[in-house]
C-alpha atoms as a PDB file:
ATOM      1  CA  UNK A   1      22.184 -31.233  -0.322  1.00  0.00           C
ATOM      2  CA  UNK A   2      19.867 -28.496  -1.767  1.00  0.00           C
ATOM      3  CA  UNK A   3      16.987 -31.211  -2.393  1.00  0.00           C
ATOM      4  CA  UNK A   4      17.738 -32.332   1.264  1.00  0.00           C
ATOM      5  CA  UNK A   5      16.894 -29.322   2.960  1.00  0.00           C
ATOM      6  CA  UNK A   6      14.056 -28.352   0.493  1.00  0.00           C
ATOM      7  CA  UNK A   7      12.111 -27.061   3.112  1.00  0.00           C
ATOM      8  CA  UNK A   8      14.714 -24.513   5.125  1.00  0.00           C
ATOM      9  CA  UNK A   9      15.034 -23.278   1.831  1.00  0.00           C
ATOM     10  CA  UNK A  10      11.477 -22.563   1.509  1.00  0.00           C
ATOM     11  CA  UNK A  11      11.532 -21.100   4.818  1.00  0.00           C
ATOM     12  CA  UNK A  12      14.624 -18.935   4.264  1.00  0.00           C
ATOM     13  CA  UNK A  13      13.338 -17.474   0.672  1.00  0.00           C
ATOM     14  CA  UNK A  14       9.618 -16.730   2.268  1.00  0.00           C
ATOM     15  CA  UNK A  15      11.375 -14.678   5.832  1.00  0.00           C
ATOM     16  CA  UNK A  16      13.747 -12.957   3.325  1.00  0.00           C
ATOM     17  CA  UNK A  17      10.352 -12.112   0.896  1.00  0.00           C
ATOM     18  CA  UNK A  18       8.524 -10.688   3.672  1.00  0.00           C
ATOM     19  CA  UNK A  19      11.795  -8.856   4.657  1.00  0.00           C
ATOM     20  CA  UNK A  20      12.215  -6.839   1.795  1.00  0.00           C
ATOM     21  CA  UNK A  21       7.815  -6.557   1.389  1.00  0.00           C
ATOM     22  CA  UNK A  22       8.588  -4.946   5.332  1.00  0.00           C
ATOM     23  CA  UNK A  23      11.440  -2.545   4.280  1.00  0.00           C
ATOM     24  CA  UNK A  24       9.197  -1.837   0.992  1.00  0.00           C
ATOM     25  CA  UNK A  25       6.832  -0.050   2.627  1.00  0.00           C
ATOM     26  CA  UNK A  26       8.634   3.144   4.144  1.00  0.00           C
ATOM     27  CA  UNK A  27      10.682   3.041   1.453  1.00  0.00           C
ATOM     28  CA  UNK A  28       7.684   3.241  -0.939  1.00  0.00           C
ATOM     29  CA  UNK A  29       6.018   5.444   1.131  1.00  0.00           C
ATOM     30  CA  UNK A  30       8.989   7.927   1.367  1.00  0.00           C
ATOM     31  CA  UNK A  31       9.146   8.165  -2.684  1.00  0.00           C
ATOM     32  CA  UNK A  32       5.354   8.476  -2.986  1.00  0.00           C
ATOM     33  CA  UNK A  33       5.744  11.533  -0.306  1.00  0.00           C
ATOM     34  CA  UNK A  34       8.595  12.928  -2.777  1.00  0.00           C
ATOM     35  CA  UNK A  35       7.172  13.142  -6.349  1.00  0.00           C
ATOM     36  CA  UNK A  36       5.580  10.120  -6.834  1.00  0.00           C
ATOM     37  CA  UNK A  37       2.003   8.726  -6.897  1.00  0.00           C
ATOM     38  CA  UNK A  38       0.487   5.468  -5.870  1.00  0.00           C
ATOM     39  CA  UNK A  39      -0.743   4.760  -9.650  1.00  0.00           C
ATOM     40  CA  UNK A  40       2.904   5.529 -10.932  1.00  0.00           C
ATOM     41  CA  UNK A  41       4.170   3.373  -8.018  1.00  0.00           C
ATOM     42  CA  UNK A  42       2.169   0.463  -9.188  1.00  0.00           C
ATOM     43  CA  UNK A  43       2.886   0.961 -12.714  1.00  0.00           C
ATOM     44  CA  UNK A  44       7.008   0.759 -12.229  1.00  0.00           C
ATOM     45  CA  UNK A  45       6.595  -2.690 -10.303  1.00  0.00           C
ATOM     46  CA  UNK A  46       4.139  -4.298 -12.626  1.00  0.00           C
ATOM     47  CA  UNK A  47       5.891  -3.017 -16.368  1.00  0.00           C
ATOM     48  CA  UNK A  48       9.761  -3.374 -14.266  1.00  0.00           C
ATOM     49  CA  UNK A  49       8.613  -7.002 -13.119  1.00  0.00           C
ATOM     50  CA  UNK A  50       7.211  -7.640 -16.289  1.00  0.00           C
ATOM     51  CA  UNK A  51      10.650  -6.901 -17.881  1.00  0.00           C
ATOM     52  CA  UNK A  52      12.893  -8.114 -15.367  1.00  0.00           C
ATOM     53  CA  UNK A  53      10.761 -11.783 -15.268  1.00  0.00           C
ATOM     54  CA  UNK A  54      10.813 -11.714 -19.645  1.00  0.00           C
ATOM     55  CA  UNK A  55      14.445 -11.127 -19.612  1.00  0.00           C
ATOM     56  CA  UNK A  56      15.367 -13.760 -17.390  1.00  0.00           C
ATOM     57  CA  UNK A  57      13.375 -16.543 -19.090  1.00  0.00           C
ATOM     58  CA  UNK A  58      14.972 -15.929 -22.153  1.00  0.00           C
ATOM     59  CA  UNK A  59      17.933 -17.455 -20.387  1.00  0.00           C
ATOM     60  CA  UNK A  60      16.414 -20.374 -18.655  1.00  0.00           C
ATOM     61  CA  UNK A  61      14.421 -23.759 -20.366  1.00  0.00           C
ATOM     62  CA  UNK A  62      11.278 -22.669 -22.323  1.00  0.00           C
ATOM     63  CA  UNK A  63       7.916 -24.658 -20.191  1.00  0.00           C
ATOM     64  CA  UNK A  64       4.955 -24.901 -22.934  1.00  0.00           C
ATOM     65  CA  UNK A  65       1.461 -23.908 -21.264  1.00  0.00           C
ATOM     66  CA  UNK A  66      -1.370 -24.446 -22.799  1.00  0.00           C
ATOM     67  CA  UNK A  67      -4.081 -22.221 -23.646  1.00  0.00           C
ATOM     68  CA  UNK A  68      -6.334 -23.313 -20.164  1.00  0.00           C
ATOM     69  CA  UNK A  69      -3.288 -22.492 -18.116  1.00  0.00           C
ATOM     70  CA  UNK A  70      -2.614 -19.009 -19.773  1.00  0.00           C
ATOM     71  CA  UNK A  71      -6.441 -18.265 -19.474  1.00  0.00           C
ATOM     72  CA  UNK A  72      -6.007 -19.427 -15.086  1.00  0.00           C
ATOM     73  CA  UNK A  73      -2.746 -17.143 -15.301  1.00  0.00           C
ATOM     74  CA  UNK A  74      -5.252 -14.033 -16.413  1.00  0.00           C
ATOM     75  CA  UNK A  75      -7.327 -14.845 -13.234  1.00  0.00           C
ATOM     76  CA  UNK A  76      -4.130 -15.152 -10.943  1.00  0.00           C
ATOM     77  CA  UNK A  77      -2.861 -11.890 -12.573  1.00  0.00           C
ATOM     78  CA  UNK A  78      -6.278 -10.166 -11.453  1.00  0.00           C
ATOM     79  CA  UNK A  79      -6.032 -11.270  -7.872  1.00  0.00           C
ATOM     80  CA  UNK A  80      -2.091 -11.638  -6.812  1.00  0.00           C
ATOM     81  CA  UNK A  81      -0.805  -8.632  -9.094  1.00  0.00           C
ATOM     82  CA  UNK A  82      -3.423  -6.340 -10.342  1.00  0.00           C
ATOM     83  CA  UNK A  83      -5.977  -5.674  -7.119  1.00  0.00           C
ATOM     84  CA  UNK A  84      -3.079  -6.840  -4.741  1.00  0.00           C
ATOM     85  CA  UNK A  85      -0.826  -4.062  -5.707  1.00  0.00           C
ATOM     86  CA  UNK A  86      -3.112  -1.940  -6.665  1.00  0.00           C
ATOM     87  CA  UNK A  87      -5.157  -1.349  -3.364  1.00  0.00           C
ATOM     88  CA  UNK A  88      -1.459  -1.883  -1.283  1.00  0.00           C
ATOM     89  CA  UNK A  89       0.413   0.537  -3.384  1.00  0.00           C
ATOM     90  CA  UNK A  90      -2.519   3.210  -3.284  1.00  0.00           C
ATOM     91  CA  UNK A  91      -3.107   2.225   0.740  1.00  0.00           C
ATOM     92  CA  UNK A  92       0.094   2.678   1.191  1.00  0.00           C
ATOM     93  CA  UNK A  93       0.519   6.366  -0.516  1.00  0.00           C
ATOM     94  CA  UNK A  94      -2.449   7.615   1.623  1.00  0.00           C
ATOM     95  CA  UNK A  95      -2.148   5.975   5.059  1.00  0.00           C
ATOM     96  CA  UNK A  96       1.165   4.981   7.419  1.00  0.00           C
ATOM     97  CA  UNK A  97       3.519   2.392   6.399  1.00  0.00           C
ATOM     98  CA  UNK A  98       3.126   1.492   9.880  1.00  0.00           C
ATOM     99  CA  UNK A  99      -0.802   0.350   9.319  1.00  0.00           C
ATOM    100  CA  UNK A 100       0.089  -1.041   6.135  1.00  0.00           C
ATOM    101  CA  UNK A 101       2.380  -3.173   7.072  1.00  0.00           C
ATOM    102  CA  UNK A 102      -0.454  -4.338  10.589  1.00  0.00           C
ATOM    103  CA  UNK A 103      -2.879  -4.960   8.218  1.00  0.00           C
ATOM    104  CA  UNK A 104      -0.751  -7.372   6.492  1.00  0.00           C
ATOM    105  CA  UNK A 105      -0.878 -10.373   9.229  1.00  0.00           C
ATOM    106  CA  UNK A 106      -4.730 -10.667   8.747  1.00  0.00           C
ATOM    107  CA  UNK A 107      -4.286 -12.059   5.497  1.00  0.00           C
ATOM    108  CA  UNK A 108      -3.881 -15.690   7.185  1.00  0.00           C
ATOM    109  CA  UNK A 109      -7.123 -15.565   8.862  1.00  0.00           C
ATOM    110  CA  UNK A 110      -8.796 -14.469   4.967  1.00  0.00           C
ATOM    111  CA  UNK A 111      -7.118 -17.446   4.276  1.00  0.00           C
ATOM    112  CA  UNK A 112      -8.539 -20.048   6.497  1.00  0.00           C
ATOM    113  CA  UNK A 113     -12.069 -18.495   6.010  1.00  0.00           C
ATOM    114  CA  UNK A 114     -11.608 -18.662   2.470  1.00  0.00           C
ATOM    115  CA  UNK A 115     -10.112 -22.401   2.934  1.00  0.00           C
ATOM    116  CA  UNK A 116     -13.761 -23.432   4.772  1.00  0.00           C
ATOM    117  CA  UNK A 117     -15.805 -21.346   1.435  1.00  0.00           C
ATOM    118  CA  UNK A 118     -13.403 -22.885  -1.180  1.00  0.00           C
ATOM    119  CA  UNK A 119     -11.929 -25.929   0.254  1.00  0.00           C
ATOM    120  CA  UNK A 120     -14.654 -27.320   2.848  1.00  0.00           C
ATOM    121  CA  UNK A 121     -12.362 -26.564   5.591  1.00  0.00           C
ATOM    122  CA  UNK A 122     -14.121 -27.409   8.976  1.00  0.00           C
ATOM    123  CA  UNK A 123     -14.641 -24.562  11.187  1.00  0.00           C
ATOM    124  CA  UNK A 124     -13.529 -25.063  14.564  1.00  0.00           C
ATOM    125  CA  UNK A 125     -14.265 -23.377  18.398  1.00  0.00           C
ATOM    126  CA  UNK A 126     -10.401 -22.379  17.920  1.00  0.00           C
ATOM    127  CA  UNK A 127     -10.803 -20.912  14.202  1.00  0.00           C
ATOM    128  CA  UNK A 128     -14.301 -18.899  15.276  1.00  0.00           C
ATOM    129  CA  UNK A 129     -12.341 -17.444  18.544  1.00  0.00           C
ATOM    130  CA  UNK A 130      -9.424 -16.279  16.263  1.00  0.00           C
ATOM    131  CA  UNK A 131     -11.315 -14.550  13.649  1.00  0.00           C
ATOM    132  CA  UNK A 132     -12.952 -12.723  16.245  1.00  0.00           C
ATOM    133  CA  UNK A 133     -10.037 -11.946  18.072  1.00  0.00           C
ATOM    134  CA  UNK A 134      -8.090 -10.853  14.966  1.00  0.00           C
ATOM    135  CA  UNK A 135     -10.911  -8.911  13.899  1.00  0.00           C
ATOM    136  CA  UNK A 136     -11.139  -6.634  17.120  1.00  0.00           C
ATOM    137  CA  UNK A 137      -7.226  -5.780  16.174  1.00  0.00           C
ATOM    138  CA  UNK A 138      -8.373  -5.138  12.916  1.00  0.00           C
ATOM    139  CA  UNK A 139     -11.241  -2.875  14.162  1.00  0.00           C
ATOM    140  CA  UNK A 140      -9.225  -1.186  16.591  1.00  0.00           C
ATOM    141  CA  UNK A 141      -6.311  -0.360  14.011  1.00  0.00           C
ATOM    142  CA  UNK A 142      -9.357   1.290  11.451  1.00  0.00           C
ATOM    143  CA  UNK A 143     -10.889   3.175  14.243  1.00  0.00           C
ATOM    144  CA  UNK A 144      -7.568   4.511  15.403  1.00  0.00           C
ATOM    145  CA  UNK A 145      -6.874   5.904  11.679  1.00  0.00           C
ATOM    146  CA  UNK A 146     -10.808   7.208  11.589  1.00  0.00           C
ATOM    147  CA  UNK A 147      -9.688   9.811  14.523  1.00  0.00           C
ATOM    148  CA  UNK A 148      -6.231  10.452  13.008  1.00  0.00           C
ATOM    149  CA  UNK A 149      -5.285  14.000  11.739  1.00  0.00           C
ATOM    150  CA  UNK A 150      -2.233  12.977   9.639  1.00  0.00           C
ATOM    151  CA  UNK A 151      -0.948  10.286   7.498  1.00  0.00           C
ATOM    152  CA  UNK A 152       1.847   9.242   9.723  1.00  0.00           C
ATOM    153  CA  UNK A 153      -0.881   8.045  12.239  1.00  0.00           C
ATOM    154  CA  UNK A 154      -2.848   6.319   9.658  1.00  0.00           C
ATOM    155  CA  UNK A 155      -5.994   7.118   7.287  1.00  0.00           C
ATOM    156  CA  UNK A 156      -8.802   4.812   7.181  1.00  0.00           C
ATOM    157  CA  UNK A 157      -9.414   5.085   3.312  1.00  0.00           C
ATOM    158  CA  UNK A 158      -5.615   3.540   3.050  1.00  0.00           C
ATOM    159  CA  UNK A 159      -6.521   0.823   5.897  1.00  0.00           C
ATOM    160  CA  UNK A 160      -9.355  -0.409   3.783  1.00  0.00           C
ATOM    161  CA  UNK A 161      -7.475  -0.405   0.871  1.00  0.00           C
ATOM    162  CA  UNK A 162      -4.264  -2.135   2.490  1.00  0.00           C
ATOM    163  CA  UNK A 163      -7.059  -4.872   3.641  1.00  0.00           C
ATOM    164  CA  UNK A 164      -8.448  -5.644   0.073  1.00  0.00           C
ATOM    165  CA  UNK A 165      -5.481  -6.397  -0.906  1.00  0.00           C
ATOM    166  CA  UNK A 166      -4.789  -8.706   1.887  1.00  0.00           C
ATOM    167  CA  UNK A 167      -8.199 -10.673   0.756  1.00  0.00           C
ATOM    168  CA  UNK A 168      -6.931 -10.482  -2.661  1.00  0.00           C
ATOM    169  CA  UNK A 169      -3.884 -12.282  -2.266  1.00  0.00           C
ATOM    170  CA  UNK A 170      -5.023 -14.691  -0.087  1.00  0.00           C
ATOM    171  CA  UNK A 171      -7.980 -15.473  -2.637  1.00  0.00           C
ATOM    172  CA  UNK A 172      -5.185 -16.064  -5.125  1.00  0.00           C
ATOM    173  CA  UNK A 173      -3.285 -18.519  -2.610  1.00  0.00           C
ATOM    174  CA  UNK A 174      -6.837 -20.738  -2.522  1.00  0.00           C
ATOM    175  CA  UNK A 175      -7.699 -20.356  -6.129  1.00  0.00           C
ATOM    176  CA  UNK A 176      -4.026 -21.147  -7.962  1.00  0.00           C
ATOM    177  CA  UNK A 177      -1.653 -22.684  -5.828  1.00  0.00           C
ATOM    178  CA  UNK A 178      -2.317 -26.164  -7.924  1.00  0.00           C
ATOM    179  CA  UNK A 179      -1.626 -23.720 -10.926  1.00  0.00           C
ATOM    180  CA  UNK A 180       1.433 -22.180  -9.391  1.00  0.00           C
ATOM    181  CA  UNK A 181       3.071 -25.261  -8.401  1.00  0.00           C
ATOM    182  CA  UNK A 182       2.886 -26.508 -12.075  1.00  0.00           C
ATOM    183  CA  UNK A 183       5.063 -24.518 -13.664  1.00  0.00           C
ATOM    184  CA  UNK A 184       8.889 -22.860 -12.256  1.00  0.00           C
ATOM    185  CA  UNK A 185       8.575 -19.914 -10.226  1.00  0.00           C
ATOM    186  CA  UNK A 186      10.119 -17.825 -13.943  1.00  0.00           C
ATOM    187  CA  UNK A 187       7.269 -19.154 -15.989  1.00  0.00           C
ATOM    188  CA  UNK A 188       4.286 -18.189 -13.704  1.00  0.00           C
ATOM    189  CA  UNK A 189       5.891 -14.617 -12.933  1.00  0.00           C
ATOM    190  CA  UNK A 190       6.586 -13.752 -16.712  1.00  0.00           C
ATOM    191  CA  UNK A 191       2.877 -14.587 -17.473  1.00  0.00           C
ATOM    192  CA  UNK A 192       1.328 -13.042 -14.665  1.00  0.00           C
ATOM    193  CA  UNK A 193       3.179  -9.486 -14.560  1.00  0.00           C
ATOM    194  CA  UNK A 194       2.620  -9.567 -18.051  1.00  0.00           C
ATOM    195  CA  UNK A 195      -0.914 -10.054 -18.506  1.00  0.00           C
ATOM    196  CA  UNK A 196      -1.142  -7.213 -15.309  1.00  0.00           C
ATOM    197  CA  UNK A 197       0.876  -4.916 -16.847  1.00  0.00           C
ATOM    198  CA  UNK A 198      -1.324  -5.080 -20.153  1.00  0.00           C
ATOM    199  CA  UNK A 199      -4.651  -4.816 -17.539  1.00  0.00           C
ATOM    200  CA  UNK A 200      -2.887  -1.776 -15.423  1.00  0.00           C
ATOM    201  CA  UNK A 201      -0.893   0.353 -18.057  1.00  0.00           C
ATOM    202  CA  UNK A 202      -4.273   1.496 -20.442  1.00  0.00           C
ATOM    203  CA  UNK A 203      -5.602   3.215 -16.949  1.00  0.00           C
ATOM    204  CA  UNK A 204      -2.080   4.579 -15.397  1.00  0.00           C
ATOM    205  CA  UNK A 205      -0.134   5.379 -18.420  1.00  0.00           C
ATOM    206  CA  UNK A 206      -1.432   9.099 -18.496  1.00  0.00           C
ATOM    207  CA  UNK A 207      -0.300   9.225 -14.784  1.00  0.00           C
ATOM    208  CA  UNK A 208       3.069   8.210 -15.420  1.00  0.00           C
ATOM    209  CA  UNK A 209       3.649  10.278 -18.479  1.00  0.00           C
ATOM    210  CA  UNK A 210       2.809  13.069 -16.684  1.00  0.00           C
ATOM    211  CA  UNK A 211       5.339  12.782 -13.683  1.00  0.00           C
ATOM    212  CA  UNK A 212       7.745  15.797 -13.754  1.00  0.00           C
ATOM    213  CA  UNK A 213      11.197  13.712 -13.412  1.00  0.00           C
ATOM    214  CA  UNK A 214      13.405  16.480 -12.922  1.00  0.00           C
ATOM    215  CA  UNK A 215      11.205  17.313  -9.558  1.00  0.00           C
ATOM    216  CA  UNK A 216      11.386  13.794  -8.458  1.00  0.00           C
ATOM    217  CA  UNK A 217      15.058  13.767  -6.196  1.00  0.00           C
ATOM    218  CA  UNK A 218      17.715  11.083  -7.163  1.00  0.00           C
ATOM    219  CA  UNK A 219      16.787   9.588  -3.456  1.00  0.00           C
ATOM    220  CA  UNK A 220      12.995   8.662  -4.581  1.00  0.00           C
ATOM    221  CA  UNK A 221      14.146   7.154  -7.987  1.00  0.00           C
ATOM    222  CA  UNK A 222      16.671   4.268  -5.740  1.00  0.00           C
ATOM    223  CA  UNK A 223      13.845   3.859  -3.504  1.00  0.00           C
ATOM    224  CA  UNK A 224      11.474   3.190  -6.482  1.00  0.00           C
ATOM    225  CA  UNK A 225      14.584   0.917  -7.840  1.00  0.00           C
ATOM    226  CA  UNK A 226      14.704  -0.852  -4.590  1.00  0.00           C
ATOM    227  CA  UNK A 227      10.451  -1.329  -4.546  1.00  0.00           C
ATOM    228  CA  UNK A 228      10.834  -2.708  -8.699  1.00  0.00           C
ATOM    229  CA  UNK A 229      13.783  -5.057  -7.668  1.00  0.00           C
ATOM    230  CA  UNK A 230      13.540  -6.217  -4.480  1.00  0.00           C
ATOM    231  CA  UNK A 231      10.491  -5.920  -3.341  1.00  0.00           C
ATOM    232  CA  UNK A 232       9.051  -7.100  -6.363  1.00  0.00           C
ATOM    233  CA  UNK A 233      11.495  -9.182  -8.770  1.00  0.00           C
ATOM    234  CA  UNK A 234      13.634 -10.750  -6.167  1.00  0.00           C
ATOM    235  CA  UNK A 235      10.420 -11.370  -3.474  1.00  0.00           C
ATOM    236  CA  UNK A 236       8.187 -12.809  -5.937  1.00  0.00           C
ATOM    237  CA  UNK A 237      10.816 -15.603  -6.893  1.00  0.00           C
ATOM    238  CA  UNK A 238      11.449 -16.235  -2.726  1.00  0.00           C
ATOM    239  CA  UNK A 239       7.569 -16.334  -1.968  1.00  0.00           C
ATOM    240  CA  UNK A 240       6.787 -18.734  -5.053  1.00  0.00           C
ATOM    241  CA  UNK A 241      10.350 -20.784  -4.064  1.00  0.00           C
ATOM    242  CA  UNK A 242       8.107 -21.223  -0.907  1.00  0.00           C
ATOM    243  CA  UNK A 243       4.959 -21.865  -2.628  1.00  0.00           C
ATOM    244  CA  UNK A 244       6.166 -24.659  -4.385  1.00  0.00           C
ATOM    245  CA  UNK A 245       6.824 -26.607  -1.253  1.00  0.00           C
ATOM    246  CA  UNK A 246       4.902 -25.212   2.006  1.00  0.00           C
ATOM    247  CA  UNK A 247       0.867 -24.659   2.593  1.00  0.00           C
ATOM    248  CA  UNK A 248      -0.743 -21.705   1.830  1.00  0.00           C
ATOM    249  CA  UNK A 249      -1.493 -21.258   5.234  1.00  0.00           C
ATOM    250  CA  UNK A 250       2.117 -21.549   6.064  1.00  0.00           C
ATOM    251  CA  UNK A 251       3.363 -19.128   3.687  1.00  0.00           C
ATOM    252  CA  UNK A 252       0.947 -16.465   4.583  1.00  0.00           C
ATOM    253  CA  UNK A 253       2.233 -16.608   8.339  1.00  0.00           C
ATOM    254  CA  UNK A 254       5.417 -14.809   6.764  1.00  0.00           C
ATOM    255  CA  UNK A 255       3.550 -12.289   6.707  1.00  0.00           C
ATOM    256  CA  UNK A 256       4.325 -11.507  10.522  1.00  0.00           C
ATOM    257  CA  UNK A 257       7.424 -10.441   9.333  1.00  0.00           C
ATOM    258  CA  UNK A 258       6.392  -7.688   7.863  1.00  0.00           C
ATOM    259  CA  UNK A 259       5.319  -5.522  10.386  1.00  0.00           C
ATOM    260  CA  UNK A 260       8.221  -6.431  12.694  1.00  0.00           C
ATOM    261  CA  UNK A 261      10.636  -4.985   9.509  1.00  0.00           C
ATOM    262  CA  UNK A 262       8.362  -2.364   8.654  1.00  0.00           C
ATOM    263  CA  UNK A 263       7.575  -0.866  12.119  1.00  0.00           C
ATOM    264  CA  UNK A 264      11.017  -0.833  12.989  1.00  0.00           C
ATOM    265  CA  UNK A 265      12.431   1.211  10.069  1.00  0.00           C
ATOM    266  CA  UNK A 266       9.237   3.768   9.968  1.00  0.00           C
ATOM    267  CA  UNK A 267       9.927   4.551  13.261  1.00  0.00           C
ATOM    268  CA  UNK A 268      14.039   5.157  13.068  1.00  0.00           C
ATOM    269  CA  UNK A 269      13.313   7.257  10.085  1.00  0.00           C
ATOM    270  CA  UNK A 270      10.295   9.366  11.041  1.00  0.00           C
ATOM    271  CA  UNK A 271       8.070   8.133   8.397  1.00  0.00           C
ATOM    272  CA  UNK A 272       5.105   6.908  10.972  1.00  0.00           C
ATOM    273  CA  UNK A 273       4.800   6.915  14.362  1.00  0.00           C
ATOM    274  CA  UNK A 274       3.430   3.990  16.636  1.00  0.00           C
ATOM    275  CA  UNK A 275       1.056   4.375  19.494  1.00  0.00           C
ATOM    276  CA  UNK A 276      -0.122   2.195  21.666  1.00  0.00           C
ATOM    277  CA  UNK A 277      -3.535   1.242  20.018  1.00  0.00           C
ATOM    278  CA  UNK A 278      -1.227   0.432  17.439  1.00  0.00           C
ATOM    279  CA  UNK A 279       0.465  -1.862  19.280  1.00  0.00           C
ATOM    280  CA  UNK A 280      -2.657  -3.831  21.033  1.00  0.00           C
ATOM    281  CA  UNK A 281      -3.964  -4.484  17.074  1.00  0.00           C
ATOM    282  CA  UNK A 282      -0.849  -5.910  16.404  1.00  0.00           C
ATOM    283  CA  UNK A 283      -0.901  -8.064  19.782  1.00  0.00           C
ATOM    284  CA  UNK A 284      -4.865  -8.902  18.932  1.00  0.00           C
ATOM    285  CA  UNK A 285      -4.203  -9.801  15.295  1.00  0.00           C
ATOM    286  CA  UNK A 286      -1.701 -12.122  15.757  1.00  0.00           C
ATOM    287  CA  UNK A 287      -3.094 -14.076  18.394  1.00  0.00           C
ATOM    288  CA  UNK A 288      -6.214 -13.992  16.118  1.00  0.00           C
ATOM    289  CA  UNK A 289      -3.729 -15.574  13.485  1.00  0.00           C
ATOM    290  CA  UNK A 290      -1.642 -18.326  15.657  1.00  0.00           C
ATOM    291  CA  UNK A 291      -5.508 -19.653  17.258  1.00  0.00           C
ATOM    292  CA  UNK A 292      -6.576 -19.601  13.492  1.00  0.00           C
ATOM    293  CA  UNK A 293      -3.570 -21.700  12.394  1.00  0.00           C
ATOM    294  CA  UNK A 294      -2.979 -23.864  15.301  1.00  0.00           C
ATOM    295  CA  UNK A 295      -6.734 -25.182  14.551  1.00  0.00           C
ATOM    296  CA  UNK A 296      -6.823 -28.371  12.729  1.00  0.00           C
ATOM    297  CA  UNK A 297      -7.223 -28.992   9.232  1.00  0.00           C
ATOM    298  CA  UNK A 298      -9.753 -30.986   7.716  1.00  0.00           C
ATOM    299  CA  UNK A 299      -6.833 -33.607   6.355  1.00  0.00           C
ATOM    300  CA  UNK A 300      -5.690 -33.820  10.109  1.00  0.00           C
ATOM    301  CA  UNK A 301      -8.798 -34.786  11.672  1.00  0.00           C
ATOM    302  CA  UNK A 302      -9.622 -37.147   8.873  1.00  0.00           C
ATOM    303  CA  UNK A 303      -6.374 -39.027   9.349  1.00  0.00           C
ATOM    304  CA  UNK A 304      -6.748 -38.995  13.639  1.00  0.00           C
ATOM    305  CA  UNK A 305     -10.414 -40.481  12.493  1.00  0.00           C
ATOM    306  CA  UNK A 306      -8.709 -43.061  10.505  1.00  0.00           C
END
């Protein structure tokens, strides 16, 4: 039965990973405005993935990977753990959870531009429109955050960043999805948070060893917990669940999700506040996105040529 439906169970495990990424980031940002730093954020959910990943595969079968694969799993560390989480987690301290969580949904269109650079996708009347479109939103959210006098509006510094890490990820999606979909979703996540946690911790370590933890309230600490756990342990294993059997191109469309989680909760809790620029980026970017997905692929025009 589980075989059967394969692919509602990829679908399920990537809504409920871009769920919990959504309710991550007010959650993140509310412990980064209570003690806690972007650097120490990113330092608990690469060393706590690290463990939690190691731990687990000591209870599962052992997968051998050669020397070549560990070396790709370095490379895939650097792009969907180390400057992913990196420029998100830091974003995310400095500008709204709000904008961090818009900025998200124009990962899809890095990924069909980087699917035409890597992959020799074609691109199309429909892809070109898209871009642009989604690019406007883009613009409009960055300008918006240029103007803003607080961080609950946005800051522009935090936009960029958010946005890097969007390319980031979506560089790692083209790059080592072959490499992913070798190995079970345990194996790849031991081996990347651990070579990231040996990159990040030489640079951070002084930042985390200074925290005052008797400043930081108990409320901060669960959030963190929640950020290490599910928003990290349990999403990774949903979005590679999903990796294993959709597209790259459908698996970063999750990331709609997101901002529909994350806008939501900001708002009920007071965390950011949404205007309406706000809300024409979002319209813009993911109209951008669905004209930059709906657009054929090279393998579907080469079959209707056939």
């Amino acid at each position: 039965m589980l075989l059967k439906n394969r692919p509602l169970w990829a679908h399920l495990s990537l809504f409920f990973a871009s769920a919990f990424w959504g309710l991550m980031a007010p959650l993140g940002k509310d412990a980064m405005m209570h003690g806690l730093t972007g650097i120490d954020m990113v330092s608990f959910r690469v060393t706590g993935g690290a463990l939690l990943f190691w731990i687990t595969s000591f209870f599962l079968p052992k997968e051998h990977v050669p020397k070549r694969d560990l070396l790709k799993f370095v490379g895939a560390a650097v792009l969907g753990l180390v400057t992913n989480q990196c420029c998100y987690t830091i974003g995310l301290s400095i500008t709204s959870p709000i904008n961090s969580s818009i900025v998200t949904t124009s990962m899809p269109i890095f990924a069909m531009l980087l699917a035409a650079l890597i992959l020799h996708e074609p691109i199309t009347g429909k892809k070109a429109l898209g871009v642009g479109i989604g690019c406007t939103g883009a613009l409009i959210l960055i300008t918006t955050s240029a103007v803003a006098s607080n961080s609950r509006v946005g800051d522009i510094r935090g936009d960029l960043l958010c946005l890097t890490a969007q390319f980031s990820f979506a560089l790692y999606l083209a790059l080592f999805s072959p490499l992913v979909k070798r190995y079970s979703v345990f194996t790849v996540n031991k081996w990347m948070f651990l070579f990231a946690s040996l990159l990040i911790l030489p640079f951070t370590w002084s930042h985390v060893a200074a925290i005052d933890f008797t400043q930081v309230p108990a409320t901060a600490w669960w959030e963190t917990a929640f950020v290490v756990f599910f928003g990290t342990y349990v999403s990774y294993i949903l979005m590679m669940i999903g990796q294993h059997t959709l597209r790259p191109t459908v698996v970063s469309i999750y990331n709609y999700v997101q901002p529909l989680v994350s806008v939501s909760v900001s708002i009920l809790t007071g965390i950011g506040l949404f205007k309406p620029s706000q809300g024409l980026a979002v319209l813009l970017v993911c109209l951008g996105v669905w004209l930059v997905t709906k657009s054929r692929s090279r393998a579907d025009s080469e079959k209707s040529n056939s």
